[in-house]
C-alpha atoms as a PDB file:
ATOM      1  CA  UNK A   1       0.000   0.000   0.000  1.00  0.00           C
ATOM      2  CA  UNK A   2       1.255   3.942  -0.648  1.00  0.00           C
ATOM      3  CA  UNK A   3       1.760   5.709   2.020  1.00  0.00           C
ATOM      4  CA  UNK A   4       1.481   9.641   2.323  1.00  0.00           C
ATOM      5  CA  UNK A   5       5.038  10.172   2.812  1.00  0.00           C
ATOM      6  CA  UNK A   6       6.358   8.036  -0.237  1.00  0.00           C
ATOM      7  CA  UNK A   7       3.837  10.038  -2.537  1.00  0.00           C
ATOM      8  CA  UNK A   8       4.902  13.096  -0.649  1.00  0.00           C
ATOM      9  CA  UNK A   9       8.219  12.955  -0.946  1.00  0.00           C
ATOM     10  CA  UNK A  10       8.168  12.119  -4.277  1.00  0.00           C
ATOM     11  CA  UNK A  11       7.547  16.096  -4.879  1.00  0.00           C
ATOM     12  CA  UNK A  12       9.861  17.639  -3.428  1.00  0.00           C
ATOM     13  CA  UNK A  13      11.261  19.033  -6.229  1.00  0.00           C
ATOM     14  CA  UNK A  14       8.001  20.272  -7.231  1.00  0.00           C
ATOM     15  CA  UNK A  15       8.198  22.581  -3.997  1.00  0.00           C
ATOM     16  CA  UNK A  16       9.284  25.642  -3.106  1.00  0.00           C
ATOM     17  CA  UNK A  17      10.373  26.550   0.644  1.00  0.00           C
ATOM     18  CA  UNK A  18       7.979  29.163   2.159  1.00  0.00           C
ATOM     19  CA  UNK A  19      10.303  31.615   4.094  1.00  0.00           C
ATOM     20  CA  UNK A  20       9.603  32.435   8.264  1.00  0.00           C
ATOM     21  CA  UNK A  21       8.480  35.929   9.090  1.00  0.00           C
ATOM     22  CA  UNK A  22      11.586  38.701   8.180  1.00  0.00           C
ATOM     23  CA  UNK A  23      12.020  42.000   6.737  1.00  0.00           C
ATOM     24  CA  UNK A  24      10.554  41.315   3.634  1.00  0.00           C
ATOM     25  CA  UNK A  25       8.047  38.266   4.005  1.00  0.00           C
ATOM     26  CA  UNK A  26       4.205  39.615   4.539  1.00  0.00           C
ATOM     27  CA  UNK A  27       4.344  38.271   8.105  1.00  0.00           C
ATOM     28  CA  UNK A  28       0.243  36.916   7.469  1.00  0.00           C
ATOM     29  CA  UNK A  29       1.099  35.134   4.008  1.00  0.00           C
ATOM     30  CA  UNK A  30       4.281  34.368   4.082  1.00  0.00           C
ATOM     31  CA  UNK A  31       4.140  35.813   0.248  1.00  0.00           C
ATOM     32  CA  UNK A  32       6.624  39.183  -0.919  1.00  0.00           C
ATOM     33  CA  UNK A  33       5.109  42.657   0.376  1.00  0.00           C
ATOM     34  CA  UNK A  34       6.040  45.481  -1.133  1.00  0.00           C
ATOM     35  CA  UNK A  35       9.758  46.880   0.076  1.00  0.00           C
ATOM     36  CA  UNK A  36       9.035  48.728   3.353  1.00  0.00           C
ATOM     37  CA  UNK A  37       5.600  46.969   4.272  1.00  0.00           C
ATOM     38  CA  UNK A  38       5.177  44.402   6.816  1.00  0.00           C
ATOM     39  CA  UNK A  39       1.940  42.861   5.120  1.00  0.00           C
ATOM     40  CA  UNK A  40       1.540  42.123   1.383  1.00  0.00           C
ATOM     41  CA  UNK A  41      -1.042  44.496  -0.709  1.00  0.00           C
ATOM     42  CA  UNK A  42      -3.202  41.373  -1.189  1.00  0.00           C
ATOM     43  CA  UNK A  43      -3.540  40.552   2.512  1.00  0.00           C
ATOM     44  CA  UNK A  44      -4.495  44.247   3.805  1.00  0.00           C
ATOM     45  CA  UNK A  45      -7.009  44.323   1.625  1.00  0.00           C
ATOM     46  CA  UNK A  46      -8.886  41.213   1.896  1.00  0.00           C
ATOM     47  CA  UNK A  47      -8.586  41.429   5.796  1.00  0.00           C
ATOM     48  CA  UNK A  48      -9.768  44.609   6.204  1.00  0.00           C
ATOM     49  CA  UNK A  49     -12.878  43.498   3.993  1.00  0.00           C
ATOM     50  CA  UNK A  50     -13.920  40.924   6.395  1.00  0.00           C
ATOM     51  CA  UNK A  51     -15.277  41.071  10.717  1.00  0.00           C
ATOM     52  CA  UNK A  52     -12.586  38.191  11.468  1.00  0.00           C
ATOM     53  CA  UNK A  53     -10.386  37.970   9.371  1.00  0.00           C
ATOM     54  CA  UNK A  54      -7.084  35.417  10.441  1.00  0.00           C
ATOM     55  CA  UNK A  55      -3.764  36.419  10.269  1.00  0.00           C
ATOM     56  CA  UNK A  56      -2.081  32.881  10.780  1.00  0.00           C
ATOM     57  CA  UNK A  57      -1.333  31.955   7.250  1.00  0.00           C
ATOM     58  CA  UNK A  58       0.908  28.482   6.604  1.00  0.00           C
ATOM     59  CA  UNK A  59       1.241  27.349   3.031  1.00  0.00           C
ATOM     60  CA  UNK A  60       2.759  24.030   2.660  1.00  0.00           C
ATOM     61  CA  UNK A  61       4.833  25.550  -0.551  1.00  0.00           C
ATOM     62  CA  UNK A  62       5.121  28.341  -2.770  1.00  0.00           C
ATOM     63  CA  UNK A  63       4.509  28.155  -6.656  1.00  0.00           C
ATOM     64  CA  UNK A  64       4.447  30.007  -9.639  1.00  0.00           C
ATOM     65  CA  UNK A  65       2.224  30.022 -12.418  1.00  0.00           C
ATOM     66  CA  UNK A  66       3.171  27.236 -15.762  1.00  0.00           C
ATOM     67  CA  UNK A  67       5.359  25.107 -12.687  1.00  0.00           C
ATOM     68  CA  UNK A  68       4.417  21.442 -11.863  1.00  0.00           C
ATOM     69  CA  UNK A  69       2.466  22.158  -8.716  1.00  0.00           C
ATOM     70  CA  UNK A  70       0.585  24.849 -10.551  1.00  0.00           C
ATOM     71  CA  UNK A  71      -0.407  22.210 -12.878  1.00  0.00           C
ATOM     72  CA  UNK A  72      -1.648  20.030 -10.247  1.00  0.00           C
ATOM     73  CA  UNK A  73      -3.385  22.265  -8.411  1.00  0.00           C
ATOM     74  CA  UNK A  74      -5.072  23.868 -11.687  1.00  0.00           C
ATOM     75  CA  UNK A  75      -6.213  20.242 -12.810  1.00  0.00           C
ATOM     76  CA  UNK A  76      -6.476  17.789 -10.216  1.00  0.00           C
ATOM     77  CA  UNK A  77     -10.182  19.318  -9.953  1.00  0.00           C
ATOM     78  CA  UNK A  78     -10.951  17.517 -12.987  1.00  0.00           C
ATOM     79  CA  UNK A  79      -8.246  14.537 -13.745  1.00  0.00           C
ATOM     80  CA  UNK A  80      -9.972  11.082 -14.070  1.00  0.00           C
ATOM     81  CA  UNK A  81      -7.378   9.178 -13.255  1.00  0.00           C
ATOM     82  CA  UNK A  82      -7.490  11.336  -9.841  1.00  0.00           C
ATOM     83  CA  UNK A  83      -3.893  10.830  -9.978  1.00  0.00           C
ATOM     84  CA  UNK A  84      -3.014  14.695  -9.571  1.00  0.00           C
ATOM     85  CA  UNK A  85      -5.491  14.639  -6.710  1.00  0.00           C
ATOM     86  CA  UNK A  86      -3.437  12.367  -4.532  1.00  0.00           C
ATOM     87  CA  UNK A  87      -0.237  14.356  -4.940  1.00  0.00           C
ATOM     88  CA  UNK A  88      -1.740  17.126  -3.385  1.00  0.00           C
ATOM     89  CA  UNK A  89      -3.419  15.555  -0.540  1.00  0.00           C
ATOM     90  CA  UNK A  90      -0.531  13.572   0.211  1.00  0.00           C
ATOM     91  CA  UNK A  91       1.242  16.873   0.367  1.00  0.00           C
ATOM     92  CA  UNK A  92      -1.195  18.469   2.306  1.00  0.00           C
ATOM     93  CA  UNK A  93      -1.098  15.376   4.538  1.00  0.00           C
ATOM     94  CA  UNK A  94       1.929  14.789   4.882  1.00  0.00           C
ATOM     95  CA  UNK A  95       2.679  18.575   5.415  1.00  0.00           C
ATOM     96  CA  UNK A  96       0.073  18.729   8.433  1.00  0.00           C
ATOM     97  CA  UNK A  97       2.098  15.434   9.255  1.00  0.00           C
ATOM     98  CA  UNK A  98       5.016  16.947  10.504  1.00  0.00           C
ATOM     99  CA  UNK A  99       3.349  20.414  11.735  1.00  0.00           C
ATOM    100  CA  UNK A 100       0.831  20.335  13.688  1.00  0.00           C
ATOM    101  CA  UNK A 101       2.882  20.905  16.601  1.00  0.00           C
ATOM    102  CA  UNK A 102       4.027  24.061  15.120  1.00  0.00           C
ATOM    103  CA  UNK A 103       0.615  25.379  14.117  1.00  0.00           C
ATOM    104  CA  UNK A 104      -0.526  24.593  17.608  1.00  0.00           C
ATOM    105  CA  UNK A 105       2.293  26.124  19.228  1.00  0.00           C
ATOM    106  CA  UNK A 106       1.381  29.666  17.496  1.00  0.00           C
ATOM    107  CA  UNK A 107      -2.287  29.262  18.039  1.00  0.00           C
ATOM    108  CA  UNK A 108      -2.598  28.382  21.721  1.00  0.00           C
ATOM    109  CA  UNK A 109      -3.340  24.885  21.218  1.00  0.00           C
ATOM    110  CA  UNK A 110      -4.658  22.466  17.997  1.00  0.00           C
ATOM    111  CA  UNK A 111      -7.760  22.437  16.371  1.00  0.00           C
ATOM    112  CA  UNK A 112     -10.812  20.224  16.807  1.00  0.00           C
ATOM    113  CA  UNK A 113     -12.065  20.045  13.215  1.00  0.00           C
ATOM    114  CA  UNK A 114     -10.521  20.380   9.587  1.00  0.00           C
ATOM    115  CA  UNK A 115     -12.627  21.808   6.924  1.00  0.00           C
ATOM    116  CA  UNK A 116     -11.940  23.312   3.513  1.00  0.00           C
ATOM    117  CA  UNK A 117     -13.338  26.338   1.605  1.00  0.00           C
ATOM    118  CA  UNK A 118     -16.337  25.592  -0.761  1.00  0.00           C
ATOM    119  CA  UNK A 119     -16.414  26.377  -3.878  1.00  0.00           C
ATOM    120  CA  UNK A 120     -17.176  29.537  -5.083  1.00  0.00           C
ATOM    121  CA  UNK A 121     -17.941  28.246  -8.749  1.00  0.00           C
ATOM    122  CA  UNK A 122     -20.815  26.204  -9.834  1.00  0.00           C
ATOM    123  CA  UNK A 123     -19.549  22.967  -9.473  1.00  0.00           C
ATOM    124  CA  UNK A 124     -22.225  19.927  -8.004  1.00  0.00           C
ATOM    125  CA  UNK A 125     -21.390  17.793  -5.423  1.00  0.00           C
ATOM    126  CA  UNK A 126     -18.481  17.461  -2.805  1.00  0.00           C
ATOM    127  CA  UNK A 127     -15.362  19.959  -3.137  1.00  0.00           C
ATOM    128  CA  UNK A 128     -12.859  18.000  -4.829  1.00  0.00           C
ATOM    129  CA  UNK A 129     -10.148  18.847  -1.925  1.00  0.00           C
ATOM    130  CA  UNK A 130     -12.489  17.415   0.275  1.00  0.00           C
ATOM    131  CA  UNK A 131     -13.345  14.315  -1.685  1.00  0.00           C
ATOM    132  CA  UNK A 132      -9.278  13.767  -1.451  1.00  0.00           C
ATOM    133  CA  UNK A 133      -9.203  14.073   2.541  1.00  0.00           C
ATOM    134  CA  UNK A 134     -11.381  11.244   2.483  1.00  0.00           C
ATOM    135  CA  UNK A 135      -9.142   9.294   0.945  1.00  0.00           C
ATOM    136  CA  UNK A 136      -6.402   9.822   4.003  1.00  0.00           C
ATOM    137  CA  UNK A 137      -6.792   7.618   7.336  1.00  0.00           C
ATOM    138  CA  UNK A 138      -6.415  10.044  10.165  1.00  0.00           C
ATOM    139  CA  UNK A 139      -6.889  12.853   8.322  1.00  0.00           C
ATOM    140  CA  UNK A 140     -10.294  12.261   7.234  1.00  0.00           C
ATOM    141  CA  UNK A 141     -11.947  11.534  11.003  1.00  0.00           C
ATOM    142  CA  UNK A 142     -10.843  15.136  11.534  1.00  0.00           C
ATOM    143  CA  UNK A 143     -13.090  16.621   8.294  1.00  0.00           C
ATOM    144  CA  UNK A 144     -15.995  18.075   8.647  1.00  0.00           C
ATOM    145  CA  UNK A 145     -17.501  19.993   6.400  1.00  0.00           C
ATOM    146  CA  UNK A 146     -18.448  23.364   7.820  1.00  0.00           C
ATOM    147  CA  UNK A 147     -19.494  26.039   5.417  1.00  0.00           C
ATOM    148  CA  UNK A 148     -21.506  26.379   1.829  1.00  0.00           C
ATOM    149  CA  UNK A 149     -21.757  29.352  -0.789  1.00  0.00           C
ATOM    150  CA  UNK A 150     -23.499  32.157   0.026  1.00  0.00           C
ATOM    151  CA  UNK A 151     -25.142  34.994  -1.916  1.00  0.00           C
ATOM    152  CA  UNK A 152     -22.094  37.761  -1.694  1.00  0.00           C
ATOM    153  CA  UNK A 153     -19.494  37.287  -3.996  1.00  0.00           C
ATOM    154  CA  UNK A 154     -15.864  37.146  -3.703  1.00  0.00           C
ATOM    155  CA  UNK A 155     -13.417  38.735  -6.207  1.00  0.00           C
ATOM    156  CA  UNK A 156      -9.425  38.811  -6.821  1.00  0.00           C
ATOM    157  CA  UNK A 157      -8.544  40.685  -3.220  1.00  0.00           C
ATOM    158  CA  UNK A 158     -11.949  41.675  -2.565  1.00  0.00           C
ATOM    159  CA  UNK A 159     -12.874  39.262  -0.143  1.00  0.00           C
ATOM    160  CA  UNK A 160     -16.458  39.237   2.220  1.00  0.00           C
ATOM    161  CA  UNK A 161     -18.011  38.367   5.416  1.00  0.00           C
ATOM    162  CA  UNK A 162     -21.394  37.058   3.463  1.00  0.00           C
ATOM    163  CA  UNK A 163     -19.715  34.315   1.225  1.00  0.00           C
ATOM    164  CA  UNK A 164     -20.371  31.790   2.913  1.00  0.00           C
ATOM    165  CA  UNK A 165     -22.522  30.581   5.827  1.00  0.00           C
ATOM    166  CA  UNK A 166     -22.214  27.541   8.669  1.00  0.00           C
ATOM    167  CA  UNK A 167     -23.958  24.417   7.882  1.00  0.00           C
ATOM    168  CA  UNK A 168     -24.415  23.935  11.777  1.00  0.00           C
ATOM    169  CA  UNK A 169     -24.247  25.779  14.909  1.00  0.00           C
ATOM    170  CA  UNK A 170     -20.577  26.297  16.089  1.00  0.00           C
ATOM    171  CA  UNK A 171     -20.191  26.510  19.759  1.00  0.00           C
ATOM    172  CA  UNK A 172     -16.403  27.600  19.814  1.00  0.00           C
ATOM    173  CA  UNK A 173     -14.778  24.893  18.075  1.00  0.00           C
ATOM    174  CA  UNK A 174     -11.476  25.370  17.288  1.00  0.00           C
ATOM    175  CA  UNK A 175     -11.078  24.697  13.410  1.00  0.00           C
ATOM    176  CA  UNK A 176      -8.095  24.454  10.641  1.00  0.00           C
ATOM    177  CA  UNK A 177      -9.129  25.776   7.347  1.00  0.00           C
ATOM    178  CA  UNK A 178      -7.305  24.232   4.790  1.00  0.00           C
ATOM    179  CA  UNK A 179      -7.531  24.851   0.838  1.00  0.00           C
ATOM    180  CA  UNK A 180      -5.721  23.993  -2.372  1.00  0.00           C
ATOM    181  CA  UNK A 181      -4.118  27.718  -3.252  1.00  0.00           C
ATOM    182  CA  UNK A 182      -3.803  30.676  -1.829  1.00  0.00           C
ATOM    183  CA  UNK A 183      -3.677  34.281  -4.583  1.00  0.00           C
ATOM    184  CA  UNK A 184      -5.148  37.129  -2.928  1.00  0.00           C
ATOM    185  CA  UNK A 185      -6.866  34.979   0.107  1.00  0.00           C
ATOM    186  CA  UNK A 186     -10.301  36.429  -0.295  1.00  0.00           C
ATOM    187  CA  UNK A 187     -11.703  32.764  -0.075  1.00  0.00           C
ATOM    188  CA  UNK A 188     -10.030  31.799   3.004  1.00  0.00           C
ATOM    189  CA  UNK A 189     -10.562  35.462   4.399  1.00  0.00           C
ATOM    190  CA  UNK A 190     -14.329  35.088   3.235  1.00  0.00           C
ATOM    191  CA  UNK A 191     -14.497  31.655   4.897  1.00  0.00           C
ATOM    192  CA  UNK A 192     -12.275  32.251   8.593  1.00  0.00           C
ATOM    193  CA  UNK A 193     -14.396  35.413   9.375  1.00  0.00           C
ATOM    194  CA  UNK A 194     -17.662  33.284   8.266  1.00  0.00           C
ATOM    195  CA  UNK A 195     -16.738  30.498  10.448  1.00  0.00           C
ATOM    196  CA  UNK A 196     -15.925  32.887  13.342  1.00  0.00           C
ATOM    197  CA  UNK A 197     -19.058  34.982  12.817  1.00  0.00           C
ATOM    198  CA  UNK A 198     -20.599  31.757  13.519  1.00  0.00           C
ATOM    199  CA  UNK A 199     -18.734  31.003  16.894  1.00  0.00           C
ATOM    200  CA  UNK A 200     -16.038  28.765  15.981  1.00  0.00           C
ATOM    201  CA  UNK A 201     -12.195  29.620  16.889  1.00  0.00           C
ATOM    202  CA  UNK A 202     -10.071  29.683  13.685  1.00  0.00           C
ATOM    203  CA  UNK A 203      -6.789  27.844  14.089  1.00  0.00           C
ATOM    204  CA  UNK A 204      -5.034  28.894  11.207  1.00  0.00           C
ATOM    205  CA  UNK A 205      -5.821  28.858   7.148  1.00  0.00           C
ATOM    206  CA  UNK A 206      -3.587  26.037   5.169  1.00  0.00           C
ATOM    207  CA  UNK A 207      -3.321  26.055   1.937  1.00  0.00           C
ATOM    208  CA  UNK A 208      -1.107  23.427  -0.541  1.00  0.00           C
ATOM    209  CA  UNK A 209       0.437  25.877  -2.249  1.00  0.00           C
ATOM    210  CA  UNK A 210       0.647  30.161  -2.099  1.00  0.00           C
ATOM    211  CA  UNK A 211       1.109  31.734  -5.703  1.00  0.00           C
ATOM    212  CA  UNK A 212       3.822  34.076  -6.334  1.00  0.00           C
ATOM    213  CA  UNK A 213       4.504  36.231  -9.431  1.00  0.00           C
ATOM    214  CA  UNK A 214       8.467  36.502  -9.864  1.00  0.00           C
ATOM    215  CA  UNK A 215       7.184  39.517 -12.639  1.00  0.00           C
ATOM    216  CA  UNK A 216       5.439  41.562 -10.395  1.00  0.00           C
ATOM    217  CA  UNK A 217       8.468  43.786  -9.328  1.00  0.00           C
ATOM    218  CA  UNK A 218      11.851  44.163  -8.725  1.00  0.00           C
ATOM    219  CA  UNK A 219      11.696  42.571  -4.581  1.00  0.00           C
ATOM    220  CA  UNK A 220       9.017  39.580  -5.638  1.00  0.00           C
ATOM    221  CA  UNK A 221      11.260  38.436  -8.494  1.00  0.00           C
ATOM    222  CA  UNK A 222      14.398  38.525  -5.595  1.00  0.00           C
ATOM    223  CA  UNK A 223      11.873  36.798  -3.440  1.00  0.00           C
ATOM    224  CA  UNK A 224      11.152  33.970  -5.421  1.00  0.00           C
ATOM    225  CA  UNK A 225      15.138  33.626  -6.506  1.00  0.00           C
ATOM    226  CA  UNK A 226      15.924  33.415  -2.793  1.00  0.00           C
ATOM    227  CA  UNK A 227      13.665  30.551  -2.193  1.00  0.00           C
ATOM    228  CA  UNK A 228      14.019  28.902  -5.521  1.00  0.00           C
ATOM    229  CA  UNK A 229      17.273  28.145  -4.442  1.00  0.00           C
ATOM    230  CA  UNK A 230      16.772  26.690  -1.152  1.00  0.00           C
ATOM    231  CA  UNK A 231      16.545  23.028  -1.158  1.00  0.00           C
ATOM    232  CA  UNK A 232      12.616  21.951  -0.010  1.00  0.00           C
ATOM    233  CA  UNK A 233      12.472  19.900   2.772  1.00  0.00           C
ATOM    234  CA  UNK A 234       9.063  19.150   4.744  1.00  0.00           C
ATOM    235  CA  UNK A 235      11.621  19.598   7.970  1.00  0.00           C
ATOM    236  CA  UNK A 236      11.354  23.054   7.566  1.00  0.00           C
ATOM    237  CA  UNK A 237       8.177  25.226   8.566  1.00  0.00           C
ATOM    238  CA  UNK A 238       7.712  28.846   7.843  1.00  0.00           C
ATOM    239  CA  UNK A 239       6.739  28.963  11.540  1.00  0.00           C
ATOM    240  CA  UNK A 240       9.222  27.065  13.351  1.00  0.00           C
ATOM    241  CA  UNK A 241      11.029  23.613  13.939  1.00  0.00           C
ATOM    242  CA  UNK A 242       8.996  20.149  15.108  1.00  0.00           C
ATOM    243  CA  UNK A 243       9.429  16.913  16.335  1.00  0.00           C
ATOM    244  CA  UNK A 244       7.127  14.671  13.696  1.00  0.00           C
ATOM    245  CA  UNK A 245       3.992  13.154  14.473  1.00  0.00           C
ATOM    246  CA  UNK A 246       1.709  10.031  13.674  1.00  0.00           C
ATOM    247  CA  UNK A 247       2.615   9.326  10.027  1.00  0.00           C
ATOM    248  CA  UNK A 248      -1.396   9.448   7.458  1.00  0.00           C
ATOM    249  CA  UNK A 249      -2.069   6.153   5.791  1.00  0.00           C
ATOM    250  CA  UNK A 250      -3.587   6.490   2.977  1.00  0.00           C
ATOM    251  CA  UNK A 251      -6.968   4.675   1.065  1.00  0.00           C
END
């Protein structure tokens, strides 16, 4: 049987090393703010669009648009062979895996339920990122699906409190949002600050992989040469170091 760290480590080289907090990482995103800023253009905005919005950000990697894990992530939505859809999962898994201890050490303790961000297209049925979880021993009995589409609508850094809505009552659960990408984080602003509106305690916001545009200027383009050139290793957390916990099975 395949395990989530053989399928996991088998991408490495598809990942990019998201950097700690410094003098020229947004210290929410992890992404490139502009020089002089301590928070990216994208994240300002969408947070200050939202009641709750959560400022504990930890993508698993970086990408950039026409690289491998872009192409998963763009695709595994609709593969057949669902073949790009266990990469990421086993990346995601595999990522939580080893850092959950960090994530809990920056949030006052772990989380009680996982649940990822709806869709915000038409698309019937389960969220594919969700369908994947379900695939993962472990990681699955902590899913829970949480939220569905609401009337507002969410744009490219224009993010709102009336996107989504809870599916139940929440009664101050703590809960880990996780998601496939992460541009402008209007979904996962839209869907902490709807979760919270609904009394739940959000953890943190996860996603796979956090998009950054080397063309964008001068210090993004340095940005993404720094970390391009740092070996990836699923030791290293943009928040800090961890012992490693139980290993996810998968199927």
């Amino acid at each position: 049987m395949t395990t989530v760290s053989e399928i996991a480590l088998s991408l490495t080289r598809t990942c990019t090393t998201v950097p700690p907090e410094q003098y020229d990482v947004c210290r929410v995103c992890h992404g490139s703010p502009s020089p002089g800023f301590a928070v990216c253009y994208s994240c300002a905005q969408t947070m200050s669009q939202v009641s709750f919005p959560c400022d504990r950000v930890v993508p698993a990697s970086l990408y950039k648009t026409r690289s491998q894990l872009h192409y998963f992530l763009k695709y595994y939505k609709d593969d057949p062979r669902k073949d790009f859809a266990v990469k990421i999962v086993a990346l995601l898994s595999y990522f939580l895996a080893r850092h959950s201890g960090c994530i809990a050490s920056t949030a006052g303790g772990r989380w009680d339920i996982i649940t990822t961000v709806p869709s915000t297209k038409d698309r019937a049925g389960e969220h594919p990122l969700a369908t994947a979880i379900g695939w993962v021993t472990g990681l699955r009995d902590q899913h829970e699906m949480l939220l569905r589409r609401a009337s507002a609508a969410i744009g490219h850094n224009a993010a709102n409190d009336l996107a989504f809505e809870p599916l139940r009552t929440l009664d101050g659960e703590r809960v880990l949002v996780v998601d496939d990408t992460f541009t402008s984080g209007a979904r996962a602003q839209s869907a902490a600050s709807a979760l919270a509106r609904g009394g739940a305690q959000v953890v943190a916001v996860v996603p796979i992989g956090r998009v950054i545009n080397p063309e964008y200027n001068d210090s993004t383009r340095e940005y993404w040469d720094r970390q391009s050139r740092i070996p990836f290793d699923f030791e290293t957390c943009c928040l800090e170091p961890d012992t490693s916990e139980e290993e996810y099975d998968m199927w």
